[in-house]
C-alpha atoms as a PDB file:
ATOM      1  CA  UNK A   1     -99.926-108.925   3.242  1.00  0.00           C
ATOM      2  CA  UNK A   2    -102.117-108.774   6.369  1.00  0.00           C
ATOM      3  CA  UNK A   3    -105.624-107.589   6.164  1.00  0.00           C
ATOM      4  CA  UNK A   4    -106.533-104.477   8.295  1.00  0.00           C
ATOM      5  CA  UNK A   5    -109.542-104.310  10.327  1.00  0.00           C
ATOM      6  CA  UNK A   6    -109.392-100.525  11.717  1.00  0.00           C
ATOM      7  CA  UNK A   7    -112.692 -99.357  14.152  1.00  0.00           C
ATOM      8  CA  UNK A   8    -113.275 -98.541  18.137  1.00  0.00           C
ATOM      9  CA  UNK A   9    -114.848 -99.952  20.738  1.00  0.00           C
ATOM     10  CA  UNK A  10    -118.913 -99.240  20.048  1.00  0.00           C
ATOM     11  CA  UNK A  11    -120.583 -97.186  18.113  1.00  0.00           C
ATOM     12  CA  UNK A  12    -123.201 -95.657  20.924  1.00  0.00           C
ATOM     13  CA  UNK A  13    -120.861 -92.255  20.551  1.00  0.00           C
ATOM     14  CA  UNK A  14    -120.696 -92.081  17.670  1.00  0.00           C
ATOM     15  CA  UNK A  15    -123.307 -89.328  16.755  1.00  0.00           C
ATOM     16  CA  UNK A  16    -124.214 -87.764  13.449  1.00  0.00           C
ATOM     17  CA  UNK A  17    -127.635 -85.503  13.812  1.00  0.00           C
ATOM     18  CA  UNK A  18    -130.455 -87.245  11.932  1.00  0.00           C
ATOM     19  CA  UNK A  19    -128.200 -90.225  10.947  1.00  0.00           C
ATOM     20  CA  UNK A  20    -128.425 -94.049  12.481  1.00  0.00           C
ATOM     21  CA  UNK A  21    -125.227 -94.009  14.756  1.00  0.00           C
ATOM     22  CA  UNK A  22    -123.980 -97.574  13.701  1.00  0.00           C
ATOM     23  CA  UNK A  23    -125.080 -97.060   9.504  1.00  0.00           C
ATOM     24  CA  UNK A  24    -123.169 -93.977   9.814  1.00  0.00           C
ATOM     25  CA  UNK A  25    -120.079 -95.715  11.483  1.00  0.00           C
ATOM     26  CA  UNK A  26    -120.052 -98.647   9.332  1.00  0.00           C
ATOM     27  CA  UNK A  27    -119.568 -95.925   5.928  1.00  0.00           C
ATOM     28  CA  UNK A  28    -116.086 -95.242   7.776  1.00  0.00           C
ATOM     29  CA  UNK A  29    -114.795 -98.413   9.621  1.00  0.00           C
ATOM     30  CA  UNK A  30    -114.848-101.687   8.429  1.00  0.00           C
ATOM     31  CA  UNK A  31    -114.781-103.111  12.055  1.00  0.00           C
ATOM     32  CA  UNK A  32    -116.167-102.431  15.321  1.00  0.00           C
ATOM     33  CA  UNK A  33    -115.781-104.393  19.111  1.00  0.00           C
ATOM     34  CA  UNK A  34    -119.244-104.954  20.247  1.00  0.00           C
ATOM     35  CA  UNK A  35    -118.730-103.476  23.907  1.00  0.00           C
ATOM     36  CA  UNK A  36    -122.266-103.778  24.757  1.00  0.00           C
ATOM     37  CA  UNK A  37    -122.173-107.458  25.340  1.00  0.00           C
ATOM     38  CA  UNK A  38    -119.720-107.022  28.204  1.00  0.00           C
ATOM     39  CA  UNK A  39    -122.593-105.390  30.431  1.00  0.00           C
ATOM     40  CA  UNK A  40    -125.868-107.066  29.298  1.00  0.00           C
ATOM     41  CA  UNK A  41    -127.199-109.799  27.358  1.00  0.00           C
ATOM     42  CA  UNK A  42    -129.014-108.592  24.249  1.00  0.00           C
ATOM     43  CA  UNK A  43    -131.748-110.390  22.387  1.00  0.00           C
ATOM     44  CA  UNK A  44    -131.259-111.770  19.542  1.00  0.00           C
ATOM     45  CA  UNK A  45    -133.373-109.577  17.365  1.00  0.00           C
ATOM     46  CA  UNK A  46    -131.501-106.597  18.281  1.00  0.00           C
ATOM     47  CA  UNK A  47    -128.131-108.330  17.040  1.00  0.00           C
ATOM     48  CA  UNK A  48    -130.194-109.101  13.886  1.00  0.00           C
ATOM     49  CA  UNK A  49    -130.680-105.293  13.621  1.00  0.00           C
ATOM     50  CA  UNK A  50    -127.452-104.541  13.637  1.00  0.00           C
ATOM     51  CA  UNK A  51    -126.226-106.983  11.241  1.00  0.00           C
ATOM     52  CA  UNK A  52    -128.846-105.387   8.935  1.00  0.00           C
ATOM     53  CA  UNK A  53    -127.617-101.499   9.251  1.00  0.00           C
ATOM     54  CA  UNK A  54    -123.962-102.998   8.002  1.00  0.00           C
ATOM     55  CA  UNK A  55    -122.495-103.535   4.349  1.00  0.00           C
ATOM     56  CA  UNK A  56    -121.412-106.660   3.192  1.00  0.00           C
ATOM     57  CA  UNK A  57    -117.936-108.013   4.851  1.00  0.00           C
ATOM     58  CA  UNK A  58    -118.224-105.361   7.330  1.00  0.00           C
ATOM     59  CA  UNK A  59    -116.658-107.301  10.134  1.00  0.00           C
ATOM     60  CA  UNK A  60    -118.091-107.751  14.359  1.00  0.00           C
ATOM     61  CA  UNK A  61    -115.634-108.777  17.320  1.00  0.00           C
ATOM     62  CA  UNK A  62    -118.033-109.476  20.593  1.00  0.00           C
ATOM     63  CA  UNK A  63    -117.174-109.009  23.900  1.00  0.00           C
ATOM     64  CA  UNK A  64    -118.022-111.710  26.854  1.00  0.00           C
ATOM     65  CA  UNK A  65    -119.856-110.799  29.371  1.00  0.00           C
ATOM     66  CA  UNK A  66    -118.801-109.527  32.857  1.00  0.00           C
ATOM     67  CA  UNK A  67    -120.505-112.222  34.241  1.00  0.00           C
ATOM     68  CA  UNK A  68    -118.007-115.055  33.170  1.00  0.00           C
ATOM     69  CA  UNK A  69    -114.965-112.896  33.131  1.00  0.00           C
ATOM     70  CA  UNK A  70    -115.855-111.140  36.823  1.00  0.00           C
ATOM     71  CA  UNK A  71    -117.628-112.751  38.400  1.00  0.00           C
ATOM     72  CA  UNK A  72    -117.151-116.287  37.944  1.00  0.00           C
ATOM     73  CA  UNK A  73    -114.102-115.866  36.958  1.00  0.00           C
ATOM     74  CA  UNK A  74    -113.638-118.504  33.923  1.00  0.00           C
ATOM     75  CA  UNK A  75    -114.594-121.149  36.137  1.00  0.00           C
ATOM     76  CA  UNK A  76    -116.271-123.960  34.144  1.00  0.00           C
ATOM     77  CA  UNK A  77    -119.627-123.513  35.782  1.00  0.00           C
ATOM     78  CA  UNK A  78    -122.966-123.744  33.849  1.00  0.00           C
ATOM     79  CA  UNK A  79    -123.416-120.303  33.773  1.00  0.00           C
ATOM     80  CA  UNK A  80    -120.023-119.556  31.917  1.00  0.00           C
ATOM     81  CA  UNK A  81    -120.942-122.060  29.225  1.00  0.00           C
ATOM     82  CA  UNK A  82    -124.221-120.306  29.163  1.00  0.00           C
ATOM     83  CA  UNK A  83    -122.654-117.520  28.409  1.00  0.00           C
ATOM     84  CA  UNK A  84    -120.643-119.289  25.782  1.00  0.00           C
ATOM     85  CA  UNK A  85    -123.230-120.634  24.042  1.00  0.00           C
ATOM     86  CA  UNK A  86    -125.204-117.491  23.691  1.00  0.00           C
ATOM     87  CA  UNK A  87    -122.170-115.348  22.825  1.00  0.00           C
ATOM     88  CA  UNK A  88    -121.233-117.977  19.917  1.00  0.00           C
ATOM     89  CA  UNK A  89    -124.818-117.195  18.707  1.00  0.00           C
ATOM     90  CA  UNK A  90    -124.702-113.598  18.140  1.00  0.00           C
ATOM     91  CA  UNK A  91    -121.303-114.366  16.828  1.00  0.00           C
ATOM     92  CA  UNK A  92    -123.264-116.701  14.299  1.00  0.00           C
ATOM     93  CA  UNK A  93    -125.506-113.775  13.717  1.00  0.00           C
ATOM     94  CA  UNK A  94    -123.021-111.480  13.252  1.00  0.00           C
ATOM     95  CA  UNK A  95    -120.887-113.750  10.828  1.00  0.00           C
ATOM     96  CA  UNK A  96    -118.078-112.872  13.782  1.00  0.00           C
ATOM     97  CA  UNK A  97    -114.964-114.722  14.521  1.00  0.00           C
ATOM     98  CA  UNK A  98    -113.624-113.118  17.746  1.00  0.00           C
ATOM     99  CA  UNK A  99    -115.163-113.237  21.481  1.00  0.00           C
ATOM    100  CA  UNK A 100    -113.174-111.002  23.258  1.00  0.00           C
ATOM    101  CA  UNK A 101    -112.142-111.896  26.421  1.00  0.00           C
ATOM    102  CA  UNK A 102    -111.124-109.113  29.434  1.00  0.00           C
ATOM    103  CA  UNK A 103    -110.141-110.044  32.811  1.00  0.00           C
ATOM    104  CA  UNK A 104    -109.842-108.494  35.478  1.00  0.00           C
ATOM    105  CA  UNK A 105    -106.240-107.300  37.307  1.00  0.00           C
ATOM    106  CA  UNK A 106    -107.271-109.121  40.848  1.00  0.00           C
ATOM    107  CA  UNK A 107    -107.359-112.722  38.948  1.00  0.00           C
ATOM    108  CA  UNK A 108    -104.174-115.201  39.742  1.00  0.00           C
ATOM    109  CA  UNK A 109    -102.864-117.742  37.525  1.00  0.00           C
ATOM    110  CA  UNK A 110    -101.694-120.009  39.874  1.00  0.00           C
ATOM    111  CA  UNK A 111    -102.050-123.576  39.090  1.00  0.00           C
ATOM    112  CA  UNK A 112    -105.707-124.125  40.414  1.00  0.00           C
ATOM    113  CA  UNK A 113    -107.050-121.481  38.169  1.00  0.00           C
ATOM    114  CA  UNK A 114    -104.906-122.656  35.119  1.00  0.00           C
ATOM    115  CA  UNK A 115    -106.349-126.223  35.682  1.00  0.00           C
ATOM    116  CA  UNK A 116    -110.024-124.870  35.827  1.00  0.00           C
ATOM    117  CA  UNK A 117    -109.511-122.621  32.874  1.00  0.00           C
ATOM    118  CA  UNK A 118    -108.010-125.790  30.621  1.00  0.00           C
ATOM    119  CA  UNK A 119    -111.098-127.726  31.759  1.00  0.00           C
ATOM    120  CA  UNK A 120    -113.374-124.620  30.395  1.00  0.00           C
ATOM    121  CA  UNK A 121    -111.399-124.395  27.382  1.00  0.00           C
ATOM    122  CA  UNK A 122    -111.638-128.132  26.719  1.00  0.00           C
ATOM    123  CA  UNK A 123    -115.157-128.133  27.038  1.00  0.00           C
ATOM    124  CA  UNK A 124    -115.942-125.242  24.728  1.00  0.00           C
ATOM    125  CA  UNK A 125    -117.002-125.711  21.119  1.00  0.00           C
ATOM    126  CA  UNK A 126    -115.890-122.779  19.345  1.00  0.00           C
ATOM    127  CA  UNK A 127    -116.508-123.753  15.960  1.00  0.00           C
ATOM    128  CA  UNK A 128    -115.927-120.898  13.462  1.00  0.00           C
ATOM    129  CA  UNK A 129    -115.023-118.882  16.305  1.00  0.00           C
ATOM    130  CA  UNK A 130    -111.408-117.883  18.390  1.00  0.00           C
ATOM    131  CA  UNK A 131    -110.969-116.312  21.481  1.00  0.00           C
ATOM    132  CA  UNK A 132    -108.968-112.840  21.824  1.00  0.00           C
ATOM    133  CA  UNK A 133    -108.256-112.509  25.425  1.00  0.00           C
ATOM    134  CA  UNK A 134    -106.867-109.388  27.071  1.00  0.00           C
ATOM    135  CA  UNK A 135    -105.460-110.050  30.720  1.00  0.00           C
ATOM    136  CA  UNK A 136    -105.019-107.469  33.252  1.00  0.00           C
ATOM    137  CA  UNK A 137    -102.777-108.587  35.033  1.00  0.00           C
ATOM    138  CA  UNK A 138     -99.859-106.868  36.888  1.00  0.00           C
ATOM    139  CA  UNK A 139     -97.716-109.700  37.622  1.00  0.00           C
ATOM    140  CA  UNK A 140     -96.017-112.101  34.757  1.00  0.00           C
ATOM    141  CA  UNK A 141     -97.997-114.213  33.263  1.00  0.00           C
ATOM    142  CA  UNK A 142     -96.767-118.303  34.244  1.00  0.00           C
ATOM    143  CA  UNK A 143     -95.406-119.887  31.341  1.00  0.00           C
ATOM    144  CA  UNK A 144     -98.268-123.130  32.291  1.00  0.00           C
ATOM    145  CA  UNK A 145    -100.867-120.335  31.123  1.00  0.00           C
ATOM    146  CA  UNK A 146     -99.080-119.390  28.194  1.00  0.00           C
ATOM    147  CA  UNK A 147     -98.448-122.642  26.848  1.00  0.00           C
ATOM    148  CA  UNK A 148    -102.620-123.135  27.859  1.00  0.00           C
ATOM    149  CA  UNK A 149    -103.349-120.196  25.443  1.00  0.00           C
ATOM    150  CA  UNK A 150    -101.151-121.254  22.604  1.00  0.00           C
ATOM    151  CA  UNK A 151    -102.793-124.512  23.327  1.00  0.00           C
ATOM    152  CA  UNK A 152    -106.060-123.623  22.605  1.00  0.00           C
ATOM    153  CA  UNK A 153    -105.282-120.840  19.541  1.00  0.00           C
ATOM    154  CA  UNK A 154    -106.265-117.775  21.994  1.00  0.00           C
ATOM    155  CA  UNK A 155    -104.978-114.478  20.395  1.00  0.00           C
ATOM    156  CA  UNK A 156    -102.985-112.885  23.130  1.00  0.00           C
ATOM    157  CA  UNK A 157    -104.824-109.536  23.155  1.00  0.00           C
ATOM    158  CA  UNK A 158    -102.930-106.378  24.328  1.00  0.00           C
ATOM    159  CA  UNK A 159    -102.908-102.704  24.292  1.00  0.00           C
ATOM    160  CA  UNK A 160     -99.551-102.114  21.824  1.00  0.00           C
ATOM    161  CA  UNK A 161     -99.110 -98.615  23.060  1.00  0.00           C
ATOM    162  CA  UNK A 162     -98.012-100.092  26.543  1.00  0.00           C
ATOM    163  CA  UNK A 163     -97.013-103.959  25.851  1.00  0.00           C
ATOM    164  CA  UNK A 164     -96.574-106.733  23.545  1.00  0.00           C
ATOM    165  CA  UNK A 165     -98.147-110.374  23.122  1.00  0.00           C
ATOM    166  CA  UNK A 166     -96.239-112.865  25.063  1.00  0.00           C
ATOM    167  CA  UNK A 167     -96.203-115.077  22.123  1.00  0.00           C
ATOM    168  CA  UNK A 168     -96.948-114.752  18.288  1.00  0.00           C
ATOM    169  CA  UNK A 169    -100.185-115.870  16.656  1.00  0.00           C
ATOM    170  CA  UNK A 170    -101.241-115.935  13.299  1.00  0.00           C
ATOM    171  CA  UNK A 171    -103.945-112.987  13.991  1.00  0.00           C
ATOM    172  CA  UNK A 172    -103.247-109.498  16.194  1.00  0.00           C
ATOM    173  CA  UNK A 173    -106.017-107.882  17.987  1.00  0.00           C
ATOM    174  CA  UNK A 174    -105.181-104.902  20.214  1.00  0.00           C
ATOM    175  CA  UNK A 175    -107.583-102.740  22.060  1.00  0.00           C
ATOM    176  CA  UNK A 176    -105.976 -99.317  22.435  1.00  0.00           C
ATOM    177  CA  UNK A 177    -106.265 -97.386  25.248  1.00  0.00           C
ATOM    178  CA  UNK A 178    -103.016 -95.502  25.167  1.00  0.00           C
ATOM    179  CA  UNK A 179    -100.931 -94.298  28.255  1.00  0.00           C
ATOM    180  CA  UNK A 180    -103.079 -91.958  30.102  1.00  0.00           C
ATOM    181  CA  UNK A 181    -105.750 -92.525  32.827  1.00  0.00           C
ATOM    182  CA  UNK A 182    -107.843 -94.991  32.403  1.00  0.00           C
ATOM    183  CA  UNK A 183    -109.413 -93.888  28.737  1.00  0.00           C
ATOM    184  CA  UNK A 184    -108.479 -90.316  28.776  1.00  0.00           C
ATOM    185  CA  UNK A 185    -105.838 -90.367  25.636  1.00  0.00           C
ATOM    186  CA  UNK A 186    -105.223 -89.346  22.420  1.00  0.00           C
ATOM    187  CA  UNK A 187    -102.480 -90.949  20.514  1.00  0.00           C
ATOM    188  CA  UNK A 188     -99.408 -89.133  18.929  1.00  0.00           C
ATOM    189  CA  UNK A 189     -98.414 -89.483  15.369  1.00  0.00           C
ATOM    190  CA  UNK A 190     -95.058 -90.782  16.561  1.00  0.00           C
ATOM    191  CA  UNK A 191     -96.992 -93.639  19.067  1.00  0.00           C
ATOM    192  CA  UNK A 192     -99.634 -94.526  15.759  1.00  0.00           C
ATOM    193  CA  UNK A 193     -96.184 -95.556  13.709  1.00  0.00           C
ATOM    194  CA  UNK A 194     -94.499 -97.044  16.569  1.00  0.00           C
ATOM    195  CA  UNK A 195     -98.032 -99.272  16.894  1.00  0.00           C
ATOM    196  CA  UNK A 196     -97.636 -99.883  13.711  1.00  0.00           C
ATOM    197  CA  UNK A 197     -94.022-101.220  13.265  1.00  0.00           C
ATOM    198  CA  UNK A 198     -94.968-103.151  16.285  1.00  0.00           C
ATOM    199  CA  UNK A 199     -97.813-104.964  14.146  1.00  0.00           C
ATOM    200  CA  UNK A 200     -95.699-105.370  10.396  1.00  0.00           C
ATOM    201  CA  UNK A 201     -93.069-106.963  12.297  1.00  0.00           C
ATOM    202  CA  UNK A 202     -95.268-109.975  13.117  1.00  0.00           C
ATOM    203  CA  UNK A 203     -96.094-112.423  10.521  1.00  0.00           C
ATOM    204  CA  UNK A 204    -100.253-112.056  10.959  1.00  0.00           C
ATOM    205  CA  UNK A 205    -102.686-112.748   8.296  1.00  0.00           C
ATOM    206  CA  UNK A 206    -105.432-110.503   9.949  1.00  0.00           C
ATOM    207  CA  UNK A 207    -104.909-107.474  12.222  1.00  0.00           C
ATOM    208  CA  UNK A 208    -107.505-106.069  14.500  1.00  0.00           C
ATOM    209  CA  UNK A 209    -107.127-102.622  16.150  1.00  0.00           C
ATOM    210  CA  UNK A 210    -109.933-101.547  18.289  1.00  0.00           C
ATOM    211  CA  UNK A 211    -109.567 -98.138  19.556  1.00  0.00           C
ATOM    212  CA  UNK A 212    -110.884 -97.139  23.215  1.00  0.00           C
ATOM    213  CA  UNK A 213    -109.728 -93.341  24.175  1.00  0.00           C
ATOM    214  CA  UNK A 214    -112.347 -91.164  25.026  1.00  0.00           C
ATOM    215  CA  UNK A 215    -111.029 -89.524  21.312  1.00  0.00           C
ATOM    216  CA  UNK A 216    -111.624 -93.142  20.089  1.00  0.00           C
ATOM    217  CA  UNK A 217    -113.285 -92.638  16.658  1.00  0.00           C
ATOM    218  CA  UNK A 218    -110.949 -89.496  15.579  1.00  0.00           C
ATOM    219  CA  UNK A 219    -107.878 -92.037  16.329  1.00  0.00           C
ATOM    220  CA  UNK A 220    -109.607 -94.677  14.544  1.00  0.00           C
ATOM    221  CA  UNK A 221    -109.752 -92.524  11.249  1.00  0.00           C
ATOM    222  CA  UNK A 222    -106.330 -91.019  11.522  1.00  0.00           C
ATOM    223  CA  UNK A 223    -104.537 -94.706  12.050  1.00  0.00           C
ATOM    224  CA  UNK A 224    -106.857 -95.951   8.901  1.00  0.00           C
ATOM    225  CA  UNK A 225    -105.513 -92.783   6.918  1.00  0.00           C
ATOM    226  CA  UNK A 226    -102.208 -93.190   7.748  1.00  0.00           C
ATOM    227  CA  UNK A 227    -102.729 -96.739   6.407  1.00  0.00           C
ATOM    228  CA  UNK A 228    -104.228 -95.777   3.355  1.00  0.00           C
ATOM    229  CA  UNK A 229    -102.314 -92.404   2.234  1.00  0.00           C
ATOM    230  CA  UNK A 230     -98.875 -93.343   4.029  1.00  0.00           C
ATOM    231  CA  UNK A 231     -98.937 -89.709   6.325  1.00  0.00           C
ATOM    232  CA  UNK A 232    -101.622 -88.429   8.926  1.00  0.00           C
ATOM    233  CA  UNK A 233    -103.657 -85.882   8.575  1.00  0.00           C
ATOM    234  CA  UNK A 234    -104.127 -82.254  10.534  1.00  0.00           C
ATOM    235  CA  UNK A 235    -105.966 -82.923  13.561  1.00  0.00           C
ATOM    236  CA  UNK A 236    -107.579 -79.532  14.387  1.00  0.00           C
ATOM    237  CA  UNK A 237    -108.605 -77.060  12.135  1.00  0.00           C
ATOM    238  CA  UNK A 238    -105.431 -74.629  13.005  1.00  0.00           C
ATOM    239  CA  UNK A 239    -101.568 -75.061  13.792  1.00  0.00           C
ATOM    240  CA  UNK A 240     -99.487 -73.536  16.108  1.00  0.00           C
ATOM    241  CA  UNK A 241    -100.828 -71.628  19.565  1.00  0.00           C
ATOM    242  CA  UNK A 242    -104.068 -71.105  17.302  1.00  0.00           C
ATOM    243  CA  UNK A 243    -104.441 -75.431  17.807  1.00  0.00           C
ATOM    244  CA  UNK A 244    -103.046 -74.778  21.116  1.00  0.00           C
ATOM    245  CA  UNK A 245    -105.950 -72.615  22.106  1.00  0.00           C
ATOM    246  CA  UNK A 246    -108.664 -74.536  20.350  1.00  0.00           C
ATOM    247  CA  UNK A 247    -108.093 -77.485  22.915  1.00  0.00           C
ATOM    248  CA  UNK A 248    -108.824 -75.595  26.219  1.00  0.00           C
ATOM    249  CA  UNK A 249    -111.500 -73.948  24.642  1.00  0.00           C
ATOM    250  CA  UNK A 250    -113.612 -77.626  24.335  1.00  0.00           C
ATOM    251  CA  UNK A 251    -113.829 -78.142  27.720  1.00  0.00           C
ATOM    252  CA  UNK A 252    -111.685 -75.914  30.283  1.00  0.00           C
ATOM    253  CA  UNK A 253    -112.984 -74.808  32.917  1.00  0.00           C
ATOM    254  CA  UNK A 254    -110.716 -71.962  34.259  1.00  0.00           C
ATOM    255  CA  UNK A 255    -109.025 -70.643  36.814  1.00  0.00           C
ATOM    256  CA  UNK A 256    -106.572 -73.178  36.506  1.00  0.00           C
ATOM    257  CA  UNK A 257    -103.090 -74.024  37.633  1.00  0.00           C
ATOM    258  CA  UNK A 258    -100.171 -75.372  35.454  1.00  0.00           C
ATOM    259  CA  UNK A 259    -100.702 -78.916  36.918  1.00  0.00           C
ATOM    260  CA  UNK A 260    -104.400 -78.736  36.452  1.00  0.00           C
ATOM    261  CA  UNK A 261    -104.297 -77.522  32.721  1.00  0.00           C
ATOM    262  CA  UNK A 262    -101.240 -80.550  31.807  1.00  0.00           C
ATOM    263  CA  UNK A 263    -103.599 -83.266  33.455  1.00  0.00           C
ATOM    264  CA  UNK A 264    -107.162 -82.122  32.261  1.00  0.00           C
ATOM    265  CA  UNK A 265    -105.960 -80.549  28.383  1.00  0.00           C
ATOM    266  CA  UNK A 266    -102.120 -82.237  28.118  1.00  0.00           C
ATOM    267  CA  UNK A 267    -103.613 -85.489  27.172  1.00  0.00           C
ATOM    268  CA  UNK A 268    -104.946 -84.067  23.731  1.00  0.00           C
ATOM    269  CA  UNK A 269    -103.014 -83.967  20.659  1.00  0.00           C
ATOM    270  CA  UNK A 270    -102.519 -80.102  18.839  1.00  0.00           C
ATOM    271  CA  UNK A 271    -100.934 -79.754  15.381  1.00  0.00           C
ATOM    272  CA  UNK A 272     -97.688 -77.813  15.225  1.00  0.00           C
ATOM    273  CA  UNK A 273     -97.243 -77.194  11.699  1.00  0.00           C
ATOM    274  CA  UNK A 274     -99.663 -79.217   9.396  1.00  0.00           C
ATOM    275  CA  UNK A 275     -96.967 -81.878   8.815  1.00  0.00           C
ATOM    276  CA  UNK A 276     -96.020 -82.365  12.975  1.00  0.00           C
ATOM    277  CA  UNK A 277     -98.039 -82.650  16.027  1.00  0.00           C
ATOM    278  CA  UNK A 278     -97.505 -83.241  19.301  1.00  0.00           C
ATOM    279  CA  UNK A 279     -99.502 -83.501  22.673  1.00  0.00           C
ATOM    280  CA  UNK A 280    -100.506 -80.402  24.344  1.00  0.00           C
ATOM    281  CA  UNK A 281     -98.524 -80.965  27.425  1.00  0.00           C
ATOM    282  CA  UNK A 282     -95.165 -80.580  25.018  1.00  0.00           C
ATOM    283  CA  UNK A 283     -96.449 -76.813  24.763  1.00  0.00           C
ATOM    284  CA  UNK A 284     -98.062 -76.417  28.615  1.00  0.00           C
ATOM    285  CA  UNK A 285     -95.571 -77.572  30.693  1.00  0.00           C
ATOM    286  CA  UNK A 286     -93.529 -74.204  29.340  1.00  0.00           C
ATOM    287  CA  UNK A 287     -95.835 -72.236  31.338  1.00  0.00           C
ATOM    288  CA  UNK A 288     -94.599 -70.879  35.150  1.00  0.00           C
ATOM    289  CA  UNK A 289     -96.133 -72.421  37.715  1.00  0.00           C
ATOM    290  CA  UNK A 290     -99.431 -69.871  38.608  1.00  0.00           C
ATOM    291  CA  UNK A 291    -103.094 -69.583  38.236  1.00  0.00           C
ATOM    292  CA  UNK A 292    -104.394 -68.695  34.966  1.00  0.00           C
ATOM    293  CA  UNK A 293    -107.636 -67.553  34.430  1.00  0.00           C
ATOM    294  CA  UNK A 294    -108.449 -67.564  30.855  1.00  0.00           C
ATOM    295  CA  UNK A 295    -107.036 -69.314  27.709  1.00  0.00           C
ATOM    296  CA  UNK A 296    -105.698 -65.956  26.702  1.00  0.00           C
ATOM    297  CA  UNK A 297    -103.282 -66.127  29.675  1.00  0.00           C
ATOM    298  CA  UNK A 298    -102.200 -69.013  28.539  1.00  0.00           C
ATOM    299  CA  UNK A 299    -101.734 -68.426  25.181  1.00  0.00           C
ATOM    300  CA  UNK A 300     -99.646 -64.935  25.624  1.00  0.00           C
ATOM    301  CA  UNK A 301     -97.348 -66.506  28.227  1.00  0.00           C
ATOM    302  CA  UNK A 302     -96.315 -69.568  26.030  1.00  0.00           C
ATOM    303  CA  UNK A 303     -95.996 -66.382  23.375  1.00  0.00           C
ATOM    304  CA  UNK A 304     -93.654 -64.078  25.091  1.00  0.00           C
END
């Protein structure tokens, strides 16, 4: 059976008044992606800080910096094994085994670039370490790049709510980011499972799901419940048009039309009854098309 490593994508946000944010993270999650790393270089005390605020076999990924992935693009230059070198040390540090690779949608993988990334690869010394690299990319990947990454033992990293590796490895790591703009998501109960079935059906001995929705840390906990207790729990604190109403009444900012209330509240998730929920929009996009100026508005026409 596959070991389950269940967190989000930092713990900056995650705020408890009075309480260290990553102590207080680490009593929930046994895993977090260091996202920090991707947009500065931190001293090495600092990563010795946070390996001391963590329980024993409480478990790091570590994300490369922007600077290799961006702006130099993977290019063996001695910058990017710089980078390497230092990133392998707070992975030492951290008693991590992932660097977590993003790049960026405007990269090609035409036969140049595969050639300079097989020298890079070929020069690294991992060690105890394996790469988990998520490509943006909107075009198919070549097979010379796939074959590069099987190659080397890269973890094909990919969002499961939208795609699927391109080949199978012995370890999954997703980073989750679900089907919305950019971060703004929250995932369904239906889309958790369907992640799910997607992971059991590979043959992995370790499974890393990093969550990055702007809801991040609540999706975290329901997905580790779900694994745990076999069912999700209720999501707000009410079911029906009383959930309905709670979500609008975060962060709404009314009058608003239909359109305007589906793309800034449809996103979230509501509970129907406290054994089915749904996304708000499901509810919302019954409304006629018109300006409403309070939540009450909105809650008496999806009524009548």
């Amino acid at each position: 059976m596959a070991e389950y490593l269940i967190g989000a994508g930092g713990w900056w946000y995650f705020n408890i008044p009075g309480k260290d944010a990553l102590e207080a993270y680490a009593k929930i999650f046994n895993f977090v992606e260091v996202n920090s790393t991707y947009y500065f270089i931190p001293p090495k005390e600092m990563v010795r800080s946070w390996k001391r605020r963590v329980p024993p076999g409480f478990d790091f990924s570590v994300r490369l910096n922007r600077i290799a992935t961006h702006k130099f693009g993977m290019e063996p230059t001695s910058e990017v094994f710089r980078i390497f070198d230092y990133t392998k040390e707070i992975c030492r540090i951290l008693g991590s085994e992932i660097i977590v690779i993003e790049t960026s949608k405007d990269m090609r993988y035409d036969h140049q670039k595969v050639c300079a990334i097989k020298d890079l690869l070929s020069s690294l010394t991992l060690e105890k370490t394996r790469i988990a690299w998520e490509i943006r990319s909107e075009k198919e990947l070549p097979k010379t790049f796939i074959n590069l990454m099987t190659e080397y033992n890269v973890i094909h990293c990919v969002d499961l709510s939208r795609e699927e590796p391109a080949y199978e490895s012995d370890q999954m790591y997703t980073r989750l980011f679900g089907k919305g703009k950019h971060n703004i998501y929250q995932f369904s109960d239906e889309e958790l499972r369907e992640i799910d079935n997607k992971i059991k059906g590979g043959a992995h001995k370790k499974v890393r799901v990093s969550f990055h929705g702007i809801k991040m840390y609540k999706d975290a906990s329901r997905y580790k419940f779900f694994k745990e207790e076999k069912t999700f729990p209720p999501f707000t604190k009410y079911t029906g048009l009383l959930s309905l109403r709670s979500v609008p009444e975060e962060d709404a900012k009314f009058p608003l039309t239909k359109q305007e209330l589906i793309e800034s509240q449809g996103w979230k998730i509501i509970d129907i009854t406290n054994e089915k929920r749904c996304h708000a929009t499901d509810l919302l996009k019954q409304l006629p098309e018109r300006m409403y100026l309070n939540v009450n508005e909105v809650i008496r026409e999806i009524r009548d």
